[in-house]
Each structure stands twice: as structure tokens, then as C-alpha cells.
C-alpha atoms as a PDB file:
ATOM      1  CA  UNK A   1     -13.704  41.684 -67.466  1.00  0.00           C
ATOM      2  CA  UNK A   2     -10.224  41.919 -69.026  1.00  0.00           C
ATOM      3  CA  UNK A   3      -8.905  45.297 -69.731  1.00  0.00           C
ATOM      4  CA  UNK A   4      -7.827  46.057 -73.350  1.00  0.00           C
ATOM      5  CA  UNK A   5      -5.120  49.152 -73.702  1.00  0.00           C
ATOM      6  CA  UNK A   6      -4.983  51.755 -76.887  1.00  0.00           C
ATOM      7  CA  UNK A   7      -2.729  54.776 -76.989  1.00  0.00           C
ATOM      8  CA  UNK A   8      -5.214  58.219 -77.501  1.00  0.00           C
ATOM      9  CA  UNK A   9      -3.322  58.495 -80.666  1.00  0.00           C
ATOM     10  CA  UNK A  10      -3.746  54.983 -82.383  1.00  0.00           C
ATOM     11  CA  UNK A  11      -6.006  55.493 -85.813  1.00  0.00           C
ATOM     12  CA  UNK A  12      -5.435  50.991 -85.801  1.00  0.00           C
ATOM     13  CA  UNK A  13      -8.841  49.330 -85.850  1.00  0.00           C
ATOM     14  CA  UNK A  14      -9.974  48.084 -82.229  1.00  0.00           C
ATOM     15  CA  UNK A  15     -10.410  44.434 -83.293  1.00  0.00           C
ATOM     16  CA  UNK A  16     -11.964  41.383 -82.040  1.00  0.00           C
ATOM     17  CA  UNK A  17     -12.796  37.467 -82.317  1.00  0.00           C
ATOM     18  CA  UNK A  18     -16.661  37.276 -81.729  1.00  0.00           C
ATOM     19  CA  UNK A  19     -17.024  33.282 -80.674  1.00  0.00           C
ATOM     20  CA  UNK A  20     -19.902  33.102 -83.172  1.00  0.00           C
ATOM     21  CA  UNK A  21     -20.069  32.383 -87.151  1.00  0.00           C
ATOM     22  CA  UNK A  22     -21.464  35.877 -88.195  1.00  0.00           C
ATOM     23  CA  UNK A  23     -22.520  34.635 -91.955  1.00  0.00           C
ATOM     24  CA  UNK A  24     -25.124  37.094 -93.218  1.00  0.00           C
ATOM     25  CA  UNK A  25     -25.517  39.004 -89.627  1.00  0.00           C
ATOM     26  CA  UNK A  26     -24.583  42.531 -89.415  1.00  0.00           C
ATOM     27  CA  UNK A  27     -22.378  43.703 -86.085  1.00  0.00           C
ATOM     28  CA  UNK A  28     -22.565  47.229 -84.350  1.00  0.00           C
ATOM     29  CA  UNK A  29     -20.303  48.233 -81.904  1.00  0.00           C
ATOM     30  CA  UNK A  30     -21.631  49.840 -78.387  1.00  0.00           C
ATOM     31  CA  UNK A  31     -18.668  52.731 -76.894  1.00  0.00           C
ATOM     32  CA  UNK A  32     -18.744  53.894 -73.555  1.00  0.00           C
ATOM     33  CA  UNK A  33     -21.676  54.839 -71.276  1.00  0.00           C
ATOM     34  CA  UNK A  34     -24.034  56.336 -73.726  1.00  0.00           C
ATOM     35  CA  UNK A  35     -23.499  53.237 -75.944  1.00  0.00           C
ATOM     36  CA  UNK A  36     -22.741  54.939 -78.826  1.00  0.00           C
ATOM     37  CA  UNK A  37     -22.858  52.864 -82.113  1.00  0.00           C
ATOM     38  CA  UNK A  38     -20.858  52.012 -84.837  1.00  0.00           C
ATOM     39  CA  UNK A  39     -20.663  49.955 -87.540  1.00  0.00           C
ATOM     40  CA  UNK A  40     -18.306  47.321 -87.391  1.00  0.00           C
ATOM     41  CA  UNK A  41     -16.701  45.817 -90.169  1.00  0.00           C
ATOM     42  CA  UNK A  42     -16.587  41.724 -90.442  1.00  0.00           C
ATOM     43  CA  UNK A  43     -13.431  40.355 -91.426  1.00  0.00           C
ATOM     44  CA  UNK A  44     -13.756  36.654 -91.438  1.00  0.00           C
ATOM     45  CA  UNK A  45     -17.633  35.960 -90.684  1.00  0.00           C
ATOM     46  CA  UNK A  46     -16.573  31.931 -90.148  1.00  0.00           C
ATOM     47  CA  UNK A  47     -14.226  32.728 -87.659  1.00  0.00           C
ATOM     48  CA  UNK A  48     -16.019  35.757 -85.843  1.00  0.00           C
ATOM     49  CA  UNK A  49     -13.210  38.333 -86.477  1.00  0.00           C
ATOM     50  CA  UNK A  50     -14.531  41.871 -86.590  1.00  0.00           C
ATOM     51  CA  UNK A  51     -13.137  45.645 -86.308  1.00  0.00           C
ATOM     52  CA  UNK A  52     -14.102  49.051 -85.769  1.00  0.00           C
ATOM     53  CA  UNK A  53     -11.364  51.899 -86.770  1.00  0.00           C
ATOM     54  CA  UNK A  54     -10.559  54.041 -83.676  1.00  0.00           C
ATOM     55  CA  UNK A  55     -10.654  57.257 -86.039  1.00  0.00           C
ATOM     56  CA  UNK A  56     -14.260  56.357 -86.682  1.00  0.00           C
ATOM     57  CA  UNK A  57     -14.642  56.223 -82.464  1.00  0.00           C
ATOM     58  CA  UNK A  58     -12.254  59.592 -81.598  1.00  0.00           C
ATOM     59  CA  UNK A  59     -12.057  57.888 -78.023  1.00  0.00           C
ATOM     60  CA  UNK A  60     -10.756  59.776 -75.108  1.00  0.00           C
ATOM     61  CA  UNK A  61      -8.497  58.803 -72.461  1.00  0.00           C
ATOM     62  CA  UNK A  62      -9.971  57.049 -69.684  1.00  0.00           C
ATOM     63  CA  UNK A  63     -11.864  54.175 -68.848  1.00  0.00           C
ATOM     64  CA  UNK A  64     -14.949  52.854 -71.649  1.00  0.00           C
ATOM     65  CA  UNK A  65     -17.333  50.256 -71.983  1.00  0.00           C
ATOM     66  CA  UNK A  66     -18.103  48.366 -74.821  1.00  0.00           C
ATOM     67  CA  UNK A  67     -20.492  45.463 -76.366  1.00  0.00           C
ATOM     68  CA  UNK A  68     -20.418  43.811 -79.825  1.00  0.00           C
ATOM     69  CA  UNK A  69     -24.627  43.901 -81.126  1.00  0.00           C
ATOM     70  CA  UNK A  70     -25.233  40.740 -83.838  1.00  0.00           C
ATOM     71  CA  UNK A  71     -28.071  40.936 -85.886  1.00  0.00           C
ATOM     72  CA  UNK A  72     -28.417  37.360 -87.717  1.00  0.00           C
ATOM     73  CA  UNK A  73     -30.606  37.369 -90.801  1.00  0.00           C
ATOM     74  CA  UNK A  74     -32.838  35.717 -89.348  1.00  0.00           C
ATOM     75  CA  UNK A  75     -33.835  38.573 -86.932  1.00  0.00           C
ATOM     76  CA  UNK A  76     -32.299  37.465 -83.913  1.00  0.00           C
ATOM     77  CA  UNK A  77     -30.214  39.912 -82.395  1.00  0.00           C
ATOM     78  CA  UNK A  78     -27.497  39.136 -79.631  1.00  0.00           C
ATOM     79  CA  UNK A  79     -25.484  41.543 -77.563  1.00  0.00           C
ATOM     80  CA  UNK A  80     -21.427  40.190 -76.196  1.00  0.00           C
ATOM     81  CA  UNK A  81     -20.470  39.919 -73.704  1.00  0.00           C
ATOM     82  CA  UNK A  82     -23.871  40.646 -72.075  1.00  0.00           C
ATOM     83  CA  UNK A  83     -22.141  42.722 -69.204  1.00  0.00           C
ATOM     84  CA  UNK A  84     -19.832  44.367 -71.268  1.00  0.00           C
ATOM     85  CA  UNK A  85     -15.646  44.656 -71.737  1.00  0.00           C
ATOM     86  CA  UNK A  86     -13.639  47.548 -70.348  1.00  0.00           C
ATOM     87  CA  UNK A  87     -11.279  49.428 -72.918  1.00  0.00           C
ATOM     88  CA  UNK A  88      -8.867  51.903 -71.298  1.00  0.00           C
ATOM     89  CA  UNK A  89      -7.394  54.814 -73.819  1.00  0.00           C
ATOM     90  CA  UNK A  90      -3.880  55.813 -72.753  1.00  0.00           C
ATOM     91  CA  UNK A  91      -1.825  58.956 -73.187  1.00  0.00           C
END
């Protein structure tokens, strides 16, 4: 899993590029072990683009996992990547 790196003092949105076409489908955000959600915000739904701002998250430093859940409106729900990604929070 790559490692993405944020400063503990970024308020920038965590963003990403969800290899789907998210047209009418909702995205939450899973944070750390607890899986935590949040409401993601969808940028471009063609292109998959999608962001959560860090002030909304108040991460600490340290190592945290995190998955993207898609809810189509059709029902069908899909969680990326399955295993997770790895976000580290720097001083």
C-alpha cells in the first residue's frame, strides 16, 4: 500500500481519484482503526475525484488507515481499496 504524507497542521482537503464514475453514488470516507466516517465531497463524479477536509478529520500524528465506501443509486455499495491505504500525519 503506498504511503500518503500530511503535516498535523494542514486544514487542505485529503483528496483522491476513485477509478470509478461516481454519477449519482454517494462516497464516505473510513479513518483509522475504528473506521470512523465522513462524508466525502465529489468533485468530478466522471472522473472519480473526491475529498474530505482534514479539519473535518482533526487527524493525529502517526500512522492511519483509510477506505473510500461508494454507495451507487442503485444500492450497490463498494468499499476501495478493499484492504485499505496507509496515511501517515507528520509533525
Amino acid at each position: 500500500m503506498p504511503e500518503r504524507k500530511y503535516n498535523e497542521e494542514d486544514t487542505i482537503a485529503l483528496g483522491a481519484k476513485i477509478p470509478r464514475d461516481l454519477t449519482d453514488a454517494s462516497v464516505t470516507f473510513y479513518f483509522g482503526k475504528n473506521e470512523e466516517e465522513y462524508s466525502a465531497i465529489i468533485k468530478d463524479s466522471s472522473s472519480g475525484e473526491v475529498a474530505v477536509p482534514l479539519s473535518q478529520v482533526n487527524p493525529e500524528n502517526g500512522y492511519h488507515k483509510i477506505k473510500w465506501k461508494i454507495e451507487y443509486s442503485d444500492g450497490t455499495v463498494e468499499v476501495l481499496p478493499p484492504d485499505g491505504d496507509i496515511l501517515k500525519i507528520v509533525e
